[in-house]
Protein backbone atom coordinates (compact mmCIF):
# COMPACT_ATOMS: atom_id res chain seq x y z
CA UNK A 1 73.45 44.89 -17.89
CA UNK A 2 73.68 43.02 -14.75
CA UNK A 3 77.54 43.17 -15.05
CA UNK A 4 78.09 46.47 -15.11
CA UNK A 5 75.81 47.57 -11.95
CA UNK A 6 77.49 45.25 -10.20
CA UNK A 7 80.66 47.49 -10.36
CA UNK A 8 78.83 50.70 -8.97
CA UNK A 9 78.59 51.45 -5.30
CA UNK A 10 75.97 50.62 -3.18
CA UNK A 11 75.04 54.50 -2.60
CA UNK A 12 74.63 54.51 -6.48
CA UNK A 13 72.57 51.44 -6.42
CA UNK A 14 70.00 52.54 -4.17
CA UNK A 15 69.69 55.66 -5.80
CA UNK A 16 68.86 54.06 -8.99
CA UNK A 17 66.65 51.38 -7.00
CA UNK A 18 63.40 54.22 -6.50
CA UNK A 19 63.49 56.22 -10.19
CA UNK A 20 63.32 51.91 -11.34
CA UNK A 21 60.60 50.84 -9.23
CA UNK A 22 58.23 53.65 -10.08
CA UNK A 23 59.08 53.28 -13.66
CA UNK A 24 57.93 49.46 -13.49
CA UNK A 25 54.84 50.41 -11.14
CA UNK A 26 53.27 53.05 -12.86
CA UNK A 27 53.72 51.77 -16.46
CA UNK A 28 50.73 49.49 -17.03
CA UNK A 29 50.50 47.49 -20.48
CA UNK A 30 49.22 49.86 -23.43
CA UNK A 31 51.20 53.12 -22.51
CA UNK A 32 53.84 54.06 -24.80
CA UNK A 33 54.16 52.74 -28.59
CA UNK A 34 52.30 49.69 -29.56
CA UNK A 35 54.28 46.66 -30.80
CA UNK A 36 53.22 43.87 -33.64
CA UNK A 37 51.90 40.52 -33.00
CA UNK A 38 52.10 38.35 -35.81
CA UNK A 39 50.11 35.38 -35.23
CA UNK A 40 50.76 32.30 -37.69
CA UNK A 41 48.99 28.85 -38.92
CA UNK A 42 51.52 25.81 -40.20
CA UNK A 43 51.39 22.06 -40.39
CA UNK A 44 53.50 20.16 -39.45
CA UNK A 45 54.79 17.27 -41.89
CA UNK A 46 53.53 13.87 -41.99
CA UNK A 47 55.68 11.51 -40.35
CA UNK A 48 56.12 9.70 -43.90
CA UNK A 49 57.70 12.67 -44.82
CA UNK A 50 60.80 11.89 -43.40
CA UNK A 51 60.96 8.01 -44.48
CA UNK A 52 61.79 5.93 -47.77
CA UNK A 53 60.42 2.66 -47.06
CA UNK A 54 58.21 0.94 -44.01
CA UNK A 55 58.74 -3.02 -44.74
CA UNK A 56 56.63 -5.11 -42.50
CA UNK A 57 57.29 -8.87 -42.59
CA UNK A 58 53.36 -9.77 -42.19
CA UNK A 59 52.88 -13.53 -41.31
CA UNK A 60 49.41 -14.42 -40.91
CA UNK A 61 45.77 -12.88 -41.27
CA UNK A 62 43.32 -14.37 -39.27
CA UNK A 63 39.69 -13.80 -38.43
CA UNK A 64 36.98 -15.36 -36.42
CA UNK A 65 32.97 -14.36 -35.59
CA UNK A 66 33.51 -12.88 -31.90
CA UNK A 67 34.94 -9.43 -31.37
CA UNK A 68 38.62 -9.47 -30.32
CA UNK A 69 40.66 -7.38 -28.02
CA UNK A 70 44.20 -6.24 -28.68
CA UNK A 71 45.00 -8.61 -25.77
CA UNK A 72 42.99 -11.22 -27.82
CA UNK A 73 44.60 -10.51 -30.83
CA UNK A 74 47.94 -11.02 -29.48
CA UNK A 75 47.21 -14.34 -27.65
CA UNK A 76 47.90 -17.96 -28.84
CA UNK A 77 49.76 -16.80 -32.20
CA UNK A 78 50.77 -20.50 -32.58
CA UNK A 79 47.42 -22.07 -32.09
CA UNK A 80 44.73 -19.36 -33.54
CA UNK A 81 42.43 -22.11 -33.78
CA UNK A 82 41.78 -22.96 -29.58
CA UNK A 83 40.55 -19.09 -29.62
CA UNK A 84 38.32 -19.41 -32.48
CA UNK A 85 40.90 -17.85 -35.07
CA UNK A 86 40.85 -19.21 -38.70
CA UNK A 87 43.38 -18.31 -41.12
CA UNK A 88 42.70 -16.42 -44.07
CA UNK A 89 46.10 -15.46 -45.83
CA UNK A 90 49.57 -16.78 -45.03
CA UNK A 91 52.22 -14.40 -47.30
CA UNK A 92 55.36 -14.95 -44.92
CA UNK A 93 56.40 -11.74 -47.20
CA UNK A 94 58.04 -8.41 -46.30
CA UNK A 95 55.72 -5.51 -47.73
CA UNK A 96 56.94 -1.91 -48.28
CA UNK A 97 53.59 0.00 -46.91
CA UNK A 98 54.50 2.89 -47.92
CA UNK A 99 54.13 1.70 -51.58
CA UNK A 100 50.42 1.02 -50.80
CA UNK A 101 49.08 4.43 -51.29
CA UNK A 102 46.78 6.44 -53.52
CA UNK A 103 44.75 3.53 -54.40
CA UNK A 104 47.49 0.44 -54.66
CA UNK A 105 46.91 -2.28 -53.09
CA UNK A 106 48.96 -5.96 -52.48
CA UNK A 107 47.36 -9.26 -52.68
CA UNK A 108 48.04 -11.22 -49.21
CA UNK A 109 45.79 -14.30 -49.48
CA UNK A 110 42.35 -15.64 -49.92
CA UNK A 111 40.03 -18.83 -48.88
CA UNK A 112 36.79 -20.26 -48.65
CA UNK A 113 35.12 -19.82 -45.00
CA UNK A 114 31.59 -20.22 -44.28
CA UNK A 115 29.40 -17.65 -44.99
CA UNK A 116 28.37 -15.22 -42.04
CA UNK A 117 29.35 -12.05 -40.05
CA UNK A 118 33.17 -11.76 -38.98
CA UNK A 119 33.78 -9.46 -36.11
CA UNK A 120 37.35 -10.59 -35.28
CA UNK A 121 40.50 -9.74 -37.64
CA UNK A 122 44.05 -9.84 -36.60
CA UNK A 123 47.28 -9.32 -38.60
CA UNK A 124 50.82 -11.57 -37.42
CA UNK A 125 53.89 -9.74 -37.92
CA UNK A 126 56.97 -10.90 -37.25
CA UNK A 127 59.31 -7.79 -36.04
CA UNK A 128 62.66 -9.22 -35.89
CA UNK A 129 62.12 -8.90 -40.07
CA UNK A 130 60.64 -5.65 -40.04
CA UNK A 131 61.92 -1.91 -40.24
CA UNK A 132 61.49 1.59 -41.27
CA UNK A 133 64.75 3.31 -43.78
CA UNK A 134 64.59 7.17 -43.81
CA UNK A 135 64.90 9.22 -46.60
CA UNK A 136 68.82 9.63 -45.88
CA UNK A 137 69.21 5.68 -46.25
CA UNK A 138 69.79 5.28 -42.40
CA UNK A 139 67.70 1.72 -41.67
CA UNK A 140 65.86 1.21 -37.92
CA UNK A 141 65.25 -1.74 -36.66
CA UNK A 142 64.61 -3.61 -32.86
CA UNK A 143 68.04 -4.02 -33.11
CA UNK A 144 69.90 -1.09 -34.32
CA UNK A 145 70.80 2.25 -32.96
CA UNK A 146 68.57 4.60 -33.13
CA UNK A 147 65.74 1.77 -33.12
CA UNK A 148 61.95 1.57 -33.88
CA UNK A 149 60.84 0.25 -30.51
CA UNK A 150 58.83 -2.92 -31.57
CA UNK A 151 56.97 -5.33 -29.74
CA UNK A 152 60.20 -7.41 -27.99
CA UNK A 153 58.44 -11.26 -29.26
CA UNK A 154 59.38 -12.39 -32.59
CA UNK A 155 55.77 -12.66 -33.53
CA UNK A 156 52.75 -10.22 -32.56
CA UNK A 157 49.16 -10.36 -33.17
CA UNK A 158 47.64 -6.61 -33.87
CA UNK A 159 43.96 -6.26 -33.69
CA UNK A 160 42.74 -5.05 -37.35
CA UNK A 161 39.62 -1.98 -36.51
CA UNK A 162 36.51 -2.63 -38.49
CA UNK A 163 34.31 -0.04 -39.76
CA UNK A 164 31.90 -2.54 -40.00
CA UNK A 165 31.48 -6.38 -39.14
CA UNK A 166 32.51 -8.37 -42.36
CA UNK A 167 29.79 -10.30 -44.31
CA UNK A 168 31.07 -13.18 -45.95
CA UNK A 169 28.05 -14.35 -48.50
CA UNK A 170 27.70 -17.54 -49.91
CA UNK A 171 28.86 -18.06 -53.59
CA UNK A 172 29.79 -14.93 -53.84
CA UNK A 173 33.77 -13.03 -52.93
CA UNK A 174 34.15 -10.29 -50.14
CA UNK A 175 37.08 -8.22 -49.98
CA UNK A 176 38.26 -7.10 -46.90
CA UNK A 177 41.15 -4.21 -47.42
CA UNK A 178 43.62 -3.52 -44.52
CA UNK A 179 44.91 0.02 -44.35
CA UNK A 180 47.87 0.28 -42.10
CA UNK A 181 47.54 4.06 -40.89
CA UNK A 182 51.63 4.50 -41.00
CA UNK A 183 51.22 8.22 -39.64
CA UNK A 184 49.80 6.83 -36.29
CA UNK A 185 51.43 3.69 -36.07
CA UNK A 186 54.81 5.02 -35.48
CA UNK A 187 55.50 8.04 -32.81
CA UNK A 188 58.89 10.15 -32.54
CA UNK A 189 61.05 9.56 -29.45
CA UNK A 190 62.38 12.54 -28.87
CA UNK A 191 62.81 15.51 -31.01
CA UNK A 192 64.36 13.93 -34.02
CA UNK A 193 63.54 10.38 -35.69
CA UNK A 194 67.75 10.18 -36.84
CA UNK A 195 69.06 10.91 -33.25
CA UNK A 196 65.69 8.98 -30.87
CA UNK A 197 64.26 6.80 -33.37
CA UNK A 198 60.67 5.72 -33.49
CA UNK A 199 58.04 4.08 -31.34
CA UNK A 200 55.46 1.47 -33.08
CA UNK A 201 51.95 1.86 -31.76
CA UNK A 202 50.36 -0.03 -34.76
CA UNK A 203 46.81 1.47 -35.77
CA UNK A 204 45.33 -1.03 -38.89
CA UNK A 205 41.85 -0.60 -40.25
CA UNK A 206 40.13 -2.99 -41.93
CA UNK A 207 37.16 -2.01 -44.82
CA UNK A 208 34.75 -4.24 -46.44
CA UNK A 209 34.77 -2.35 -50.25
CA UNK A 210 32.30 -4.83 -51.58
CA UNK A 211 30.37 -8.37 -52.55
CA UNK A 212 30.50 -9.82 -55.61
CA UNK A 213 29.32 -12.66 -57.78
């Protein structure tokens, strides 16, 4: 439209200029015909929608009986035991996460600790040796192009949230099950995971399901 007024003369122009105004002045929302709103409700997919596999090389699982930070949980990896740390499993093994669902869990360790409340947990990852494949087969990596933005050390310590503090009773097993939340642990860069790649915020929950003989 703005094309072809440009070709009329400027006589024509302001001619047309008052009949325009008015129209737009007078013409107050609601006059004329009525047009439709449609309003709708979607989700969006989950993230694991889009992936095949999350593989996460987890090295160590340590706890200890004081509360840890992230900060804390990320500190002396080689040395757990000057801050208090005591190992609990040691898998050195790659795990496909997304495989842990409705109900399945993996076995990474156990040992005998003295009996009392735990209020520390932290999970070692090394990840150089870990990476998420989309369903297309495409594999990111620290490394690759599009990435998943990992922590840049070849070994990181990731707090583990409790529900609860874990109560380790003598003569008897506790079972403390980790639930890495993949949906919030990894955020889009960008628009699309294939072209930006991915962004690991790690969010890892840790449940005491129950005491037994």
């Amino acid at each position: 439209m703005h094309g072809r007024l440009s070709l009329l003369g400027a006589g024509a122009l302001a001619v047309l200029a008052l009949p325009l105004a008015c129209s737009e002045s007078t013409s107050p929302p609601g006059d004329g015909a009525n047009g439709m709103v449609v309003v709708k409700l979607t989700d969006a997919p989950f993230l694991t929608d889009s992936l095949r596999s999350v593989d996460i090389f987890v090295v160590r699982v340590e706890g200890r009986v004081a509360a840890a930070d992230s900060a804390e949980a990320d500190a002396n990896l080689d040395d757990g035991a000057s801050g208090g740390w005591r190992v609990l499993a040691s898998p050195n093994t790659m795990y496909d996460v997304l495989a842990l669902q409705n109900g399945a869990t993996a076995t990474l360790g156990s040992t005998a600790i003295a009996a009392g409340t735990y209020n520390g947990f932290r999970l070692i990852i090394d990840p150089s040796k870990s990476s998420v494949t989309l369903k297309n087969g495409v594999i990111l990596s620290g490394s690759s192009s599009p990435s998943v933005t990992f922590p840049s050390a070849s070994r990181s310590g990731i707090k583990i949230l409790l529900a609860e503090p874990l109560q380790v009773v003598g003569d008897a097993t506790t079972t403390l099950v980790v639930d890495f939340d993949v949906n919030n642990s990894f955020v889009m860069r960008g628009n699309a995971i294939a072209q930006n790649g991915l962004l690991f915020k790690p969010v890892i929950k840790g449940t005491m399901v129950g005491t037994g003989g």
